[in-house]
Protein backbone atom coordinates (compact mmCIF):
# COMPACT_ATOMS: atom_id res chain seq x y z
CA UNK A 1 -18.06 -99.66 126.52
CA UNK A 2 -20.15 -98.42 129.76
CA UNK A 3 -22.05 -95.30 129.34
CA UNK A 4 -21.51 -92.82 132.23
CA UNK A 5 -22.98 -89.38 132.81
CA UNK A 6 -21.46 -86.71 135.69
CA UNK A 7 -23.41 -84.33 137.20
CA UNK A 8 -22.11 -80.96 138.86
CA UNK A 9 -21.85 -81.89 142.48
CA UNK A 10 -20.14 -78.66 144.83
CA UNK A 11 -17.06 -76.22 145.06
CA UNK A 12 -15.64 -77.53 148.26
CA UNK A 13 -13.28 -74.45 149.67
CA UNK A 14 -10.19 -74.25 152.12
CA UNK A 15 -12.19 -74.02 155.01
CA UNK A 16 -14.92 -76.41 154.69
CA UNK A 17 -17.24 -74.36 153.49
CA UNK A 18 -19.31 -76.86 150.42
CA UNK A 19 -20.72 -74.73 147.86
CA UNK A 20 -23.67 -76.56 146.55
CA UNK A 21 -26.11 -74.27 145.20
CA UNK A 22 -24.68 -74.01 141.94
CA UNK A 23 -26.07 -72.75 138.87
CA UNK A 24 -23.65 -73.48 136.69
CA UNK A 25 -19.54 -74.25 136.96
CA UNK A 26 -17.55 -73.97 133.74
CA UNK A 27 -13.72 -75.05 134.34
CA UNK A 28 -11.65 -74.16 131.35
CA UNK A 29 -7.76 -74.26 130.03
CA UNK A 30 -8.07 -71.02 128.85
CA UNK A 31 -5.25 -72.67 126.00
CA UNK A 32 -3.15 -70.05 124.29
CA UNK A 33 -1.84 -72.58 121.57
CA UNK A 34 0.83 -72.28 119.27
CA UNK A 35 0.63 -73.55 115.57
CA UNK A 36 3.77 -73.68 113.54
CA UNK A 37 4.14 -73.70 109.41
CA UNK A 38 7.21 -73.56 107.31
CA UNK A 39 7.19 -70.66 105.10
CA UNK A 40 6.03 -72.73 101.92
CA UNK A 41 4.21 -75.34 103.06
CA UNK A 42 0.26 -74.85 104.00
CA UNK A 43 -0.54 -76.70 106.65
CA UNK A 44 0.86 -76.89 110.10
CA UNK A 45 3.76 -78.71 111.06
CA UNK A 46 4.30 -77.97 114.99
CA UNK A 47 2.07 -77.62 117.72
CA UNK A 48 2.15 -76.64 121.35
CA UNK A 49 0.62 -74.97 124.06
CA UNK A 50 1.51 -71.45 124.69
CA UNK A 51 0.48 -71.28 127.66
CA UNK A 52 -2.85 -71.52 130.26
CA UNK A 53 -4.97 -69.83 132.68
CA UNK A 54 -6.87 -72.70 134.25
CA UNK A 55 -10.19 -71.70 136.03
CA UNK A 56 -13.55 -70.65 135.28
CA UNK A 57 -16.84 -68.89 135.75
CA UNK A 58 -19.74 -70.20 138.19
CA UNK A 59 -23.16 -68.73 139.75
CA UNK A 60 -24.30 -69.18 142.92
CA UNK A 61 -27.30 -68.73 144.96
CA UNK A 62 -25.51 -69.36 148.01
CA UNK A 63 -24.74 -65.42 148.14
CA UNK A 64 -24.05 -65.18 152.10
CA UNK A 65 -22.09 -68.04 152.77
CA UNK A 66 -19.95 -66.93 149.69
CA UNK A 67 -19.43 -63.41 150.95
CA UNK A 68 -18.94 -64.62 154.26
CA UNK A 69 -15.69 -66.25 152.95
CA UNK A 70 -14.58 -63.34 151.27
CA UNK A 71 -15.43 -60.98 154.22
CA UNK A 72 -13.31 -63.70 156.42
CA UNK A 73 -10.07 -63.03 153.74
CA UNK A 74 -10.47 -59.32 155.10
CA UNK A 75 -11.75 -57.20 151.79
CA UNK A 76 -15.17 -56.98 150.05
CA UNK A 77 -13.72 -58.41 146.67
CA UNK A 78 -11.74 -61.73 146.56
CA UNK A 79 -10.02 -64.73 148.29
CA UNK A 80 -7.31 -66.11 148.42
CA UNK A 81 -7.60 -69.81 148.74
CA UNK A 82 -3.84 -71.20 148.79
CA UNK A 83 -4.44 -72.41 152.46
CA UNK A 84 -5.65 -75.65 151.12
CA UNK A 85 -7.37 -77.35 148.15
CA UNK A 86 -10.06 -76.11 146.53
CA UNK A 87 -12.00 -79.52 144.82
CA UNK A 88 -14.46 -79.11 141.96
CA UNK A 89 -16.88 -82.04 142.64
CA UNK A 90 -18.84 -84.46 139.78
CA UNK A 91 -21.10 -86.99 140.72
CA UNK A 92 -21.42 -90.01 138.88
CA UNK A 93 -24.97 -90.99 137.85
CA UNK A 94 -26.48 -94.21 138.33
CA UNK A 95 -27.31 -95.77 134.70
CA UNK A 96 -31.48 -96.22 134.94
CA UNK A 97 -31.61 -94.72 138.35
CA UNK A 98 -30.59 -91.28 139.48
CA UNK A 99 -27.02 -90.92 141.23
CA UNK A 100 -24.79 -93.13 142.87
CA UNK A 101 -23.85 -92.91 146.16
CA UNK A 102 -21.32 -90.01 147.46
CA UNK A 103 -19.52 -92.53 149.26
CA UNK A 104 -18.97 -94.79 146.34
CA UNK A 105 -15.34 -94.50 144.32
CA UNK A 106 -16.67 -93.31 141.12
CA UNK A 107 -17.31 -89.56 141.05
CA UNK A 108 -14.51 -87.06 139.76
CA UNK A 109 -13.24 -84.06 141.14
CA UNK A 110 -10.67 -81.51 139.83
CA UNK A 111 -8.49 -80.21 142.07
CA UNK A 112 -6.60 -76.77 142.58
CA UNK A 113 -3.91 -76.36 145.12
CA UNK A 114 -3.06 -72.77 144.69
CA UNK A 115 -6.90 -71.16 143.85
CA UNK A 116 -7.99 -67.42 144.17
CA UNK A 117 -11.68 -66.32 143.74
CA UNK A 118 -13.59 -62.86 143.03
CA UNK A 119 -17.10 -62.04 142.63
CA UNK A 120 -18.38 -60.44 139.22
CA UNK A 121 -21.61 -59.33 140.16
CA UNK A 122 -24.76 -59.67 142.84
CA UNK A 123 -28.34 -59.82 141.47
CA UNK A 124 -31.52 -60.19 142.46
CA UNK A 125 -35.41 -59.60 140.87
CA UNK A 126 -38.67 -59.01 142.24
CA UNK A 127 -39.82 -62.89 143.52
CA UNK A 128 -36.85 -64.68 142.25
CA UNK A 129 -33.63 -65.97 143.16
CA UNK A 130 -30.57 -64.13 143.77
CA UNK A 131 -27.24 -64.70 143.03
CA UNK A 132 -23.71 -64.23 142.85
CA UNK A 133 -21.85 -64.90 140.10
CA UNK A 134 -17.84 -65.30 140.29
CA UNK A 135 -14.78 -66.66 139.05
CA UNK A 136 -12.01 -68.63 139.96
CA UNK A 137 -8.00 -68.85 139.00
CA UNK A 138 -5.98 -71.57 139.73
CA UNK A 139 -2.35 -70.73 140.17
CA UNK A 140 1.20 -72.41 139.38
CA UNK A 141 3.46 -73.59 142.54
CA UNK A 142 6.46 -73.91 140.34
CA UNK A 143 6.32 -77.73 140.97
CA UNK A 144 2.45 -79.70 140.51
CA UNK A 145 0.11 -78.05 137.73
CA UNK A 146 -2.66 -75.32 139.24
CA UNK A 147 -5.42 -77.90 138.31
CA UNK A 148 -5.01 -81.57 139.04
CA UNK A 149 -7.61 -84.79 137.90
CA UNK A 150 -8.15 -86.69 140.90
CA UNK A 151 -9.44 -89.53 139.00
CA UNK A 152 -12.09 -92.11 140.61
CA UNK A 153 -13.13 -91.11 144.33
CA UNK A 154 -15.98 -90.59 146.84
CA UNK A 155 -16.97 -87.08 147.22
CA UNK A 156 -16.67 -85.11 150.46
CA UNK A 157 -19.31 -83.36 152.33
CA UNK A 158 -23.13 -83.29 152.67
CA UNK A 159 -24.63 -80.76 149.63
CA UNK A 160 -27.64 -78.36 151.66
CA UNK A 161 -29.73 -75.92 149.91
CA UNK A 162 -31.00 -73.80 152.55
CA UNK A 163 -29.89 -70.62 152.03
CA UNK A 164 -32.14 -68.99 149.73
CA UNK A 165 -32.59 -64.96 149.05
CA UNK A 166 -34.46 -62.43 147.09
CA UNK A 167 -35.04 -58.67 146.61
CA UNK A 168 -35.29 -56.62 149.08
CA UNK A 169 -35.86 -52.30 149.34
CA UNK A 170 -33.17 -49.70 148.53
CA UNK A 171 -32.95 -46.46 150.39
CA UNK A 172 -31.34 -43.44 149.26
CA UNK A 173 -30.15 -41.15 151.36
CA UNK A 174 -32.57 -41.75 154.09
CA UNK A 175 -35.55 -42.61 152.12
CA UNK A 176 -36.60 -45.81 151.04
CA UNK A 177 -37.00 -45.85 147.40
CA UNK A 178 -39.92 -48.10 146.47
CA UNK A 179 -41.34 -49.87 143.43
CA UNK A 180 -37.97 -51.62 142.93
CA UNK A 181 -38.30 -54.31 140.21
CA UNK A 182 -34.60 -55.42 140.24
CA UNK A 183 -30.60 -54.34 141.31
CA UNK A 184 -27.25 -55.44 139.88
CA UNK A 185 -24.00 -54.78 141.99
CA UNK A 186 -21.31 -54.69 139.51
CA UNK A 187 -17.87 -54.97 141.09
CA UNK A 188 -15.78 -53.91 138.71
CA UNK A 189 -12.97 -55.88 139.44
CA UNK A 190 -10.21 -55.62 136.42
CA UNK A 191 -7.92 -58.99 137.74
CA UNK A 192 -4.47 -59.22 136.75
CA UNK A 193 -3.07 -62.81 136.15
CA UNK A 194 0.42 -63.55 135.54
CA UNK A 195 3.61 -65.17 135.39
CA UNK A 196 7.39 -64.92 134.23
CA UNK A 197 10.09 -66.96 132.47
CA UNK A 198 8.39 -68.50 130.02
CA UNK A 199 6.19 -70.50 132.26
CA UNK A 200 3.13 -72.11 130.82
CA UNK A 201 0.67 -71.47 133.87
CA UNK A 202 0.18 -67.92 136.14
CA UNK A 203 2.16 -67.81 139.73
CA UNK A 204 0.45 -63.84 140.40
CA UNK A 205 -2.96 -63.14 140.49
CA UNK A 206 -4.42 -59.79 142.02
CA UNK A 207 -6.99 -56.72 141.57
CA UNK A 208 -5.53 -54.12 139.87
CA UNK A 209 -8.75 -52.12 140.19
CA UNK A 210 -12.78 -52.03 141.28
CA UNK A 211 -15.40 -49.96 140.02
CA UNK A 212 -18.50 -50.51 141.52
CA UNK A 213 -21.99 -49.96 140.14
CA UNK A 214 -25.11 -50.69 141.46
CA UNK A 215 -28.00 -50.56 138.82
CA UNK A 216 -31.78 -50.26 140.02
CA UNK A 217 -34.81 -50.70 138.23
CA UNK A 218 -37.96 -49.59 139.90
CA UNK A 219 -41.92 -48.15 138.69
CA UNK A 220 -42.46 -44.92 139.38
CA UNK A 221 -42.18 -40.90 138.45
CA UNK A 222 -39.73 -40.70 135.57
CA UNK A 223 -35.84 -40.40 136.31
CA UNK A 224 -37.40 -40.45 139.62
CA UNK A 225 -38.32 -37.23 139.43
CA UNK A 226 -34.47 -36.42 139.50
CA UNK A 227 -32.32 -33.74 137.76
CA UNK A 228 -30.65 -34.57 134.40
CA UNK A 229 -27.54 -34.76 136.09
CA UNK A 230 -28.32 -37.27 139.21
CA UNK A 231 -27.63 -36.61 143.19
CA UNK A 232 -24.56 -36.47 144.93
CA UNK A 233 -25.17 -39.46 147.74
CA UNK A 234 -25.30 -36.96 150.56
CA UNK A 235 -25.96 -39.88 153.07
CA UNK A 236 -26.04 -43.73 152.95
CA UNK A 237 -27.08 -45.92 150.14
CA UNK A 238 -28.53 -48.86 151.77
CA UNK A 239 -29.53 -51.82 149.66
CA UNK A 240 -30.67 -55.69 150.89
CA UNK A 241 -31.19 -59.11 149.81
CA UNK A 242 -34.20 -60.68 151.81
CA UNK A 243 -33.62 -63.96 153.13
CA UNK A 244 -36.60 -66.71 152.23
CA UNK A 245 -37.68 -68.73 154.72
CA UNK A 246 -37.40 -72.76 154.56
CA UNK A 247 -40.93 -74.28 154.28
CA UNK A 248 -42.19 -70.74 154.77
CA UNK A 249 -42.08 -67.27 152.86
CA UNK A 250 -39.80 -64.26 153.93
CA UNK A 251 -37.89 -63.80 156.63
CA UNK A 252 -39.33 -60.76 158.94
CA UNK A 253 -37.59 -57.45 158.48
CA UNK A 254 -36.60 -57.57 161.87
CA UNK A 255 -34.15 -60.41 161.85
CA UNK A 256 -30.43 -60.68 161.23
CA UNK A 257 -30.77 -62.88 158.68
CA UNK A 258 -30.63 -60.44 155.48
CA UNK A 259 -27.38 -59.09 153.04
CA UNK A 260 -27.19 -55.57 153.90
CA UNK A 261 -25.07 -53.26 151.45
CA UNK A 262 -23.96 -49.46 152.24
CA UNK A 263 -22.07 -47.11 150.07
CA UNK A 264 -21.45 -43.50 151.57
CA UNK A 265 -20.05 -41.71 148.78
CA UNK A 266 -21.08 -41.28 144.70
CA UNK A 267 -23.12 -40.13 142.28
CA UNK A 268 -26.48 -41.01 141.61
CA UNK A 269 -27.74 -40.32 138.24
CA UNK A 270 -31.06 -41.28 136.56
CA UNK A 271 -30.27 -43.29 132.85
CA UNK A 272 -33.85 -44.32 131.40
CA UNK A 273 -37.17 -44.36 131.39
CA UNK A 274 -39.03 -46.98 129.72
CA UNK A 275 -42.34 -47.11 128.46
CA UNK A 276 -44.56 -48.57 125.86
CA UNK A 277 -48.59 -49.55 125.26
CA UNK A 278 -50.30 -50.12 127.88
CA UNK A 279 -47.52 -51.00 129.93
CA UNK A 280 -46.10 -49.08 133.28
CA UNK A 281 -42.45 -47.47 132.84
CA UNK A 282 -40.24 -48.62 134.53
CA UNK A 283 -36.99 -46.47 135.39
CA UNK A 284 -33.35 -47.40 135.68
CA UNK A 285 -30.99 -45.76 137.90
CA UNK A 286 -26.98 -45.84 138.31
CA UNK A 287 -25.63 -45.12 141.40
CA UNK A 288 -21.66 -44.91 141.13
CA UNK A 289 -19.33 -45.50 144.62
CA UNK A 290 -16.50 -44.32 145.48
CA UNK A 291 -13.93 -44.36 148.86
CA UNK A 292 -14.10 -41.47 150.46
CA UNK A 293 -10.29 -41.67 151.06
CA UNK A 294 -7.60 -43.77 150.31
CA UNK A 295 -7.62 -44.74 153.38
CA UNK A 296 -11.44 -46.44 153.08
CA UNK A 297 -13.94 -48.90 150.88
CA UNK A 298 -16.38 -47.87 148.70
CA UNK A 299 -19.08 -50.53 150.24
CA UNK A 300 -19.98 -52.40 153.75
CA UNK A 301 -21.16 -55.60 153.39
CA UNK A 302 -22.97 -57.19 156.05
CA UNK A 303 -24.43 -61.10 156.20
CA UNK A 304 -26.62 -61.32 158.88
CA UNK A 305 -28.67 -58.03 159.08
CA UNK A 306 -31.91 -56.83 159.97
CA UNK A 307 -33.78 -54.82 157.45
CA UNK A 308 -34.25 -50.96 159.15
């Protein structure tokens, strides 16, 4: 029998847009299975699947050309990708070599017809790589299943890693915070997948609700020399992921190239202080947003900003 290894190759959306710089991709049934006894006898006489919620977790470093989809769908928080497919990509490797060819009919790709996508969480750590991480659902048509095996093919598109960012400052209501170490963006999102009927597979999928927290760790005066109970965010919260420069360092402040993030309304409230021998503490603080109406978002996202 011929031994044959796949690699994770790209998410290749609706549009066009190949997402390459993966971390990791885990597609999964999500099974709900159904085991079946008679009342006497011990072990199990029926099976069957219950039903399924085919999709999966991935992580991403290509953070603006991600949000740039979503921002594209018109909201902050997900996508709808029923426009088209939405192909999972494997490439084969070569047996003693490294991969075959992307034209060649050998890789695999799985394939959803009906997909939707939201973002978990945004990270990113003083001199290393930031990322998004996110999550897709494949939905039912009522006629093919959500998730389809292409079988043997050649895989579309040319994979790029180019698009590279990192930490960059946080200012709080007008002043720039300093000493940052780290932020997590937290969405929030609480998605709501669904179906009727007796259906095996989900034909709904929406946010029910967000609730998003940003998380900052940074050196310097303790709480940051805040009261017990935090700030009201009396003007902007601005926060950035620096863009890295191809055969270079950082991009300069000054170009449109950054991830700018502003929340207007919230609480900000100091939630450690960390310290042991010998070692500078290192605070953590949670700012909490909110819309100011029901009328408005609780963040502005923006992919292509200076940093001011």
């Amino acid at each position: 029998m011929a031994e044959s290894r796949y690699y994770l190759d790209a998410i290749l959306l609706p549009s066009g847009t190949l997402i390459s710089q993966l971390n990791d991709l885990s597609p999964e049934t999500a099974s709900e299975h159904l085991t079946g006894y008679a009342a006497s006898f011990p072990h199990p006489l029926f099976r069957s699947v219950r039903g399924q919620k085919p999709g999966g977790p991935f992580r991403s470093t290509q953070v603006g050309d991600i949000l740039t989809e979503i921002l594209t769908g018109g909201n902050n928080w997900c996508l709808d990708l029923s426009a088209g497919n939405t192909d999972l990509g494997f490439l084969q490797g070569a047996n003693r070599g490294l991969r075959q060819a992307r034209a060649g009919a050998v890789h695999e790709r799985l394939r959803l017809s009906r997909g939707w996508l939201y973002w978990d969480s945004i990270s990113a750590t003083h001199q290393q790589d930031a990322e998004i991480s996110c999550r897709l659902a494949a939905m039912y048509d009522e006629t093919n299943a959500p998730v389809v095996q292409l079988g043997a093919g050649a895989l579309s598109g040319t994979p790029t890693g180019v698009q590279w960012y990192t930490l960059g400052p946080v200012k709080v209501n007008g002043t720039w915070l300093g000493n940052e170490q780290s932020w997590n963006l937290g969405s929030g999102i609480q998605a709501e997948t669904g179906g009727s009927g007796g259906q095996v597979w989900d034909t709904w999928a929406g946010v029910n609700q967000t609730d998003p927290i940003l998380s900052v760790t940074s050196n310097g005066k303790p709480w940051n020399a805040l009261a017990l109970t935090g700030a009201a965010i009396s003007a902007n919260v601005e926060f950035y992921l620096r863009a890295k420069s191809a055969d270079g360092h950082n991009v300069a402040d000054g170009t449109a190239s950054h991830i700018k993030f502003v929340a207007s309304n919230g609480l900000l409230v100091p939630e450690t202080t960390a310290g042991s021998t010998n070692k500078p503490t290192s605070n953590t603080l949670r700012f909490g947003f909110r819309a100011a109406n029901s009328n408005s978002d609780p963040l502005t996202i923006t992919v292509g900003s200076a940093i001011a």
